[in-house]
Protein backbone atom coordinates (compact mmCIF):
# COMPACT_ATOMS: atom_id res chain seq x y z
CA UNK A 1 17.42 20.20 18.41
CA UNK A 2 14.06 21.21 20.12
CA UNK A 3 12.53 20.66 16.78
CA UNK A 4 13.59 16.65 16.69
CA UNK A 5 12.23 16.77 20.31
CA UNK A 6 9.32 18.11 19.12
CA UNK A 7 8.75 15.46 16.71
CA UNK A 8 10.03 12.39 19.09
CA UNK A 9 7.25 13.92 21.59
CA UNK A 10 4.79 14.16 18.60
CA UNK A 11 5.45 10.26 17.77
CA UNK A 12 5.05 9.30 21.37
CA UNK A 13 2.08 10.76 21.57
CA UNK A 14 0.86 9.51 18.51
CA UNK A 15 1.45 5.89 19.29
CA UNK A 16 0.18 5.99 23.20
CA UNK A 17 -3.33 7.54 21.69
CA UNK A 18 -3.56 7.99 17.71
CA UNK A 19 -7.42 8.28 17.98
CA UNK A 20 -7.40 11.61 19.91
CA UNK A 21 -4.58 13.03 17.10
CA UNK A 22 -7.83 12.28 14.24
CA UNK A 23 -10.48 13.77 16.68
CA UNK A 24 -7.91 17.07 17.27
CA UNK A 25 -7.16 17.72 13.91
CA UNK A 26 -9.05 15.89 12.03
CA UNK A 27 -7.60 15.05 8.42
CA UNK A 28 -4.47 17.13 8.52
CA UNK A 29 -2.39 14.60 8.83
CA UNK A 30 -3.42 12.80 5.55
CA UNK A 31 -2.02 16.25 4.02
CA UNK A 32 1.37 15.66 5.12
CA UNK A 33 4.09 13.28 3.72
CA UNK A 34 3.65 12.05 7.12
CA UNK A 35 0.62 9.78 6.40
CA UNK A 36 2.08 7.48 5.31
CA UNK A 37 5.05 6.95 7.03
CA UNK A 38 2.65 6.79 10.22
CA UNK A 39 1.08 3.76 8.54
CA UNK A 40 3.69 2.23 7.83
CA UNK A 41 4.97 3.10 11.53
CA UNK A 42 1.75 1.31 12.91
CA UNK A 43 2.08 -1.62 10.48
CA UNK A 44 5.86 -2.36 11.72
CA UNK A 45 4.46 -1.93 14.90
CA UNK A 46 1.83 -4.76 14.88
CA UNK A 47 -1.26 -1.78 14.49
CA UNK A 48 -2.66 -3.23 11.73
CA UNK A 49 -5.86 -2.32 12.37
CA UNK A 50 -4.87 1.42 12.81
CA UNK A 51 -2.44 1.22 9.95
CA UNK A 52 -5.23 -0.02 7.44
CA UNK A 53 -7.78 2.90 9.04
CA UNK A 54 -5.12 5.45 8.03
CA UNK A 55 -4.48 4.20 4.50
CA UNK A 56 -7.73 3.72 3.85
CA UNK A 57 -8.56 7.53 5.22
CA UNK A 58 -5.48 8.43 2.79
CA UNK A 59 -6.88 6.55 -0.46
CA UNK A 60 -10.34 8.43 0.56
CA UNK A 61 -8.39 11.40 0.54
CA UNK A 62 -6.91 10.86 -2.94
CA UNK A 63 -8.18 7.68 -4.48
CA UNK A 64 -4.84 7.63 -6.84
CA UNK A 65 -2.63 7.81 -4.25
CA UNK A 66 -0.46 4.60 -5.05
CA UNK A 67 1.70 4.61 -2.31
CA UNK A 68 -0.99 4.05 0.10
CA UNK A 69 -2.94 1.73 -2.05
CA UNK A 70 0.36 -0.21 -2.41
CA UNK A 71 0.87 -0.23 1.74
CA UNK A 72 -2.58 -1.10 1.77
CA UNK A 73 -2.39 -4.37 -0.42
CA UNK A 74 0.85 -5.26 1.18
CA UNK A 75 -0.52 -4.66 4.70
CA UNK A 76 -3.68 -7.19 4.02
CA UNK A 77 -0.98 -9.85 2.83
CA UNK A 78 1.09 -9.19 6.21
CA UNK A 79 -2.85 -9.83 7.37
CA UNK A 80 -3.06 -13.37 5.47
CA UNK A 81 -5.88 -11.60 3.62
CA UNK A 82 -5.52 -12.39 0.70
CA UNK A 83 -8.49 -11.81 -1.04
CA UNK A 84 -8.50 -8.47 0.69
CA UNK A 85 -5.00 -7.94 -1.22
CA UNK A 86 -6.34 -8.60 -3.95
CA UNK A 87 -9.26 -6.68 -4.01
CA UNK A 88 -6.93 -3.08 -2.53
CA UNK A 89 -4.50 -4.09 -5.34
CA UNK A 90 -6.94 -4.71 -8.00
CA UNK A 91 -8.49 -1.25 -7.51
CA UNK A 92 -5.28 0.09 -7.48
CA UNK A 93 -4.64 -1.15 -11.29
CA UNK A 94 -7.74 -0.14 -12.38
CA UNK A 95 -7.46 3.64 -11.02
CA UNK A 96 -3.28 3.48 -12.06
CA UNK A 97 -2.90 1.44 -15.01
CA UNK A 98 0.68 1.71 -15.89
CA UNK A 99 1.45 1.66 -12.24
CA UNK A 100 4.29 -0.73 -12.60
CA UNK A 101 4.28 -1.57 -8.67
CA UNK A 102 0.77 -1.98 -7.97
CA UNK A 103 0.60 -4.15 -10.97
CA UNK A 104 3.67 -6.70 -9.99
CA UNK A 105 2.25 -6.62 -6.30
CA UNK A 106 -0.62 -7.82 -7.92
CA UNK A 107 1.10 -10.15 -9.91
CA UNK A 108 2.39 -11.27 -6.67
CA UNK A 109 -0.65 -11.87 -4.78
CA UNK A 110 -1.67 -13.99 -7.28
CA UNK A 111 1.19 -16.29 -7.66
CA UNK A 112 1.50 -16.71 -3.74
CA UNK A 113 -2.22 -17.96 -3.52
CA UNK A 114 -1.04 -20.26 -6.69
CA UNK A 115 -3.85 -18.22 -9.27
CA UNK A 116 -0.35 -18.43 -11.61
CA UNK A 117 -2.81 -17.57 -14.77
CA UNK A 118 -4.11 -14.40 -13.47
CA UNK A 119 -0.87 -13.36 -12.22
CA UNK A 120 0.87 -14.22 -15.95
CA UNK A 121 -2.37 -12.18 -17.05
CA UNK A 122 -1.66 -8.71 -14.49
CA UNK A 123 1.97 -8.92 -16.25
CA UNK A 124 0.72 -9.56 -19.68
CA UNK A 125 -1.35 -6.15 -19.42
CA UNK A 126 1.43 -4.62 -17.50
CA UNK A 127 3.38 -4.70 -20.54
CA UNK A 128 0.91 -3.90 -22.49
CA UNK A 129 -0.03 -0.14 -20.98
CA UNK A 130 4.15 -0.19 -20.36
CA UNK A 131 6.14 -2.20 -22.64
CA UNK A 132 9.68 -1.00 -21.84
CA UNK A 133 9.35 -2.81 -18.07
CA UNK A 134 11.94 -4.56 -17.54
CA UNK A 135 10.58 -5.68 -14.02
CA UNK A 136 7.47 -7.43 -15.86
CA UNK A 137 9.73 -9.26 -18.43
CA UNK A 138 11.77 -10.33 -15.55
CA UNK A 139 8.92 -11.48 -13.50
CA UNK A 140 7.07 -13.13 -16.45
CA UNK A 141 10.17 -15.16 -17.60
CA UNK A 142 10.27 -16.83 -13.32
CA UNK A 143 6.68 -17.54 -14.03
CA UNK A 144 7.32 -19.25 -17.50
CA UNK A 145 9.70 -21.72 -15.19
């Protein structure tokens, strides 16, 4: 339909010069559903740099926005920056405390970089703010092993 073509052109056009979409209109796009699928669009496509700038513009948007906090921690990790992870995810916790995903990404980043207490400590609080998680049991029984 014209309007997919519309949107195919739109992408293209995106990708070949996303800084001249942000000069033209400025912060709609962090109003649209389609922030963050742009990010993750980048990310997949190697634009890290570009992806973190738009979830970052997207967090400074709305600073409880846990989807793009999320993409953000995850992105850093794709990064090997860790401490960056942890820091995005971290924040993310604190703002969204019975955010059960930002909490076992967390968790995650921990036990990758081998801080096992800390992570056993994100899950412990996890269950704390949300005891019914099944995903934090789980997760704190592998780390038990």
């Amino acid at each position: 339909t014209l309007l997919s073509i519309g949107k195919k052109e739109a992408l293209r056009s995106f990708f070949q010069h996303p800084n001249d979409w942000f000069d033209f209109y400025g912060n709609i796009l962090l109003f649209f559903p389609y922030g963050l699928g742009l990010g993750l669009l980048l990310a997949s496509a190697g634009r890290y740099q570009e992806a973190k700038e738009l979830f970052l513009r997207l967090i400074e948007t709305n600073r409880e926005d846990e989807s793009a906090i999320n993409n953000l921690g995850v992105l850093y990790m794709q990064m090997g920056q860790s401490a960056d992870a942890i820091a995005a995810l971290q924040y993310g916790v604190k703002q969204l405390p019975q955010s059960e995903l930002l909490a076992m990404n967390l968790a995650r980043v921990y036990a990758q970089t081998g801080a096992t207490e800390k992570a056993r400590a994100v899950i412990a609080t996890l269950l704390e703010k949300v005891p019914r998680s099944e995903a934090a049991r789980k997760a704190l029984r592998e780390l038990e092993k």
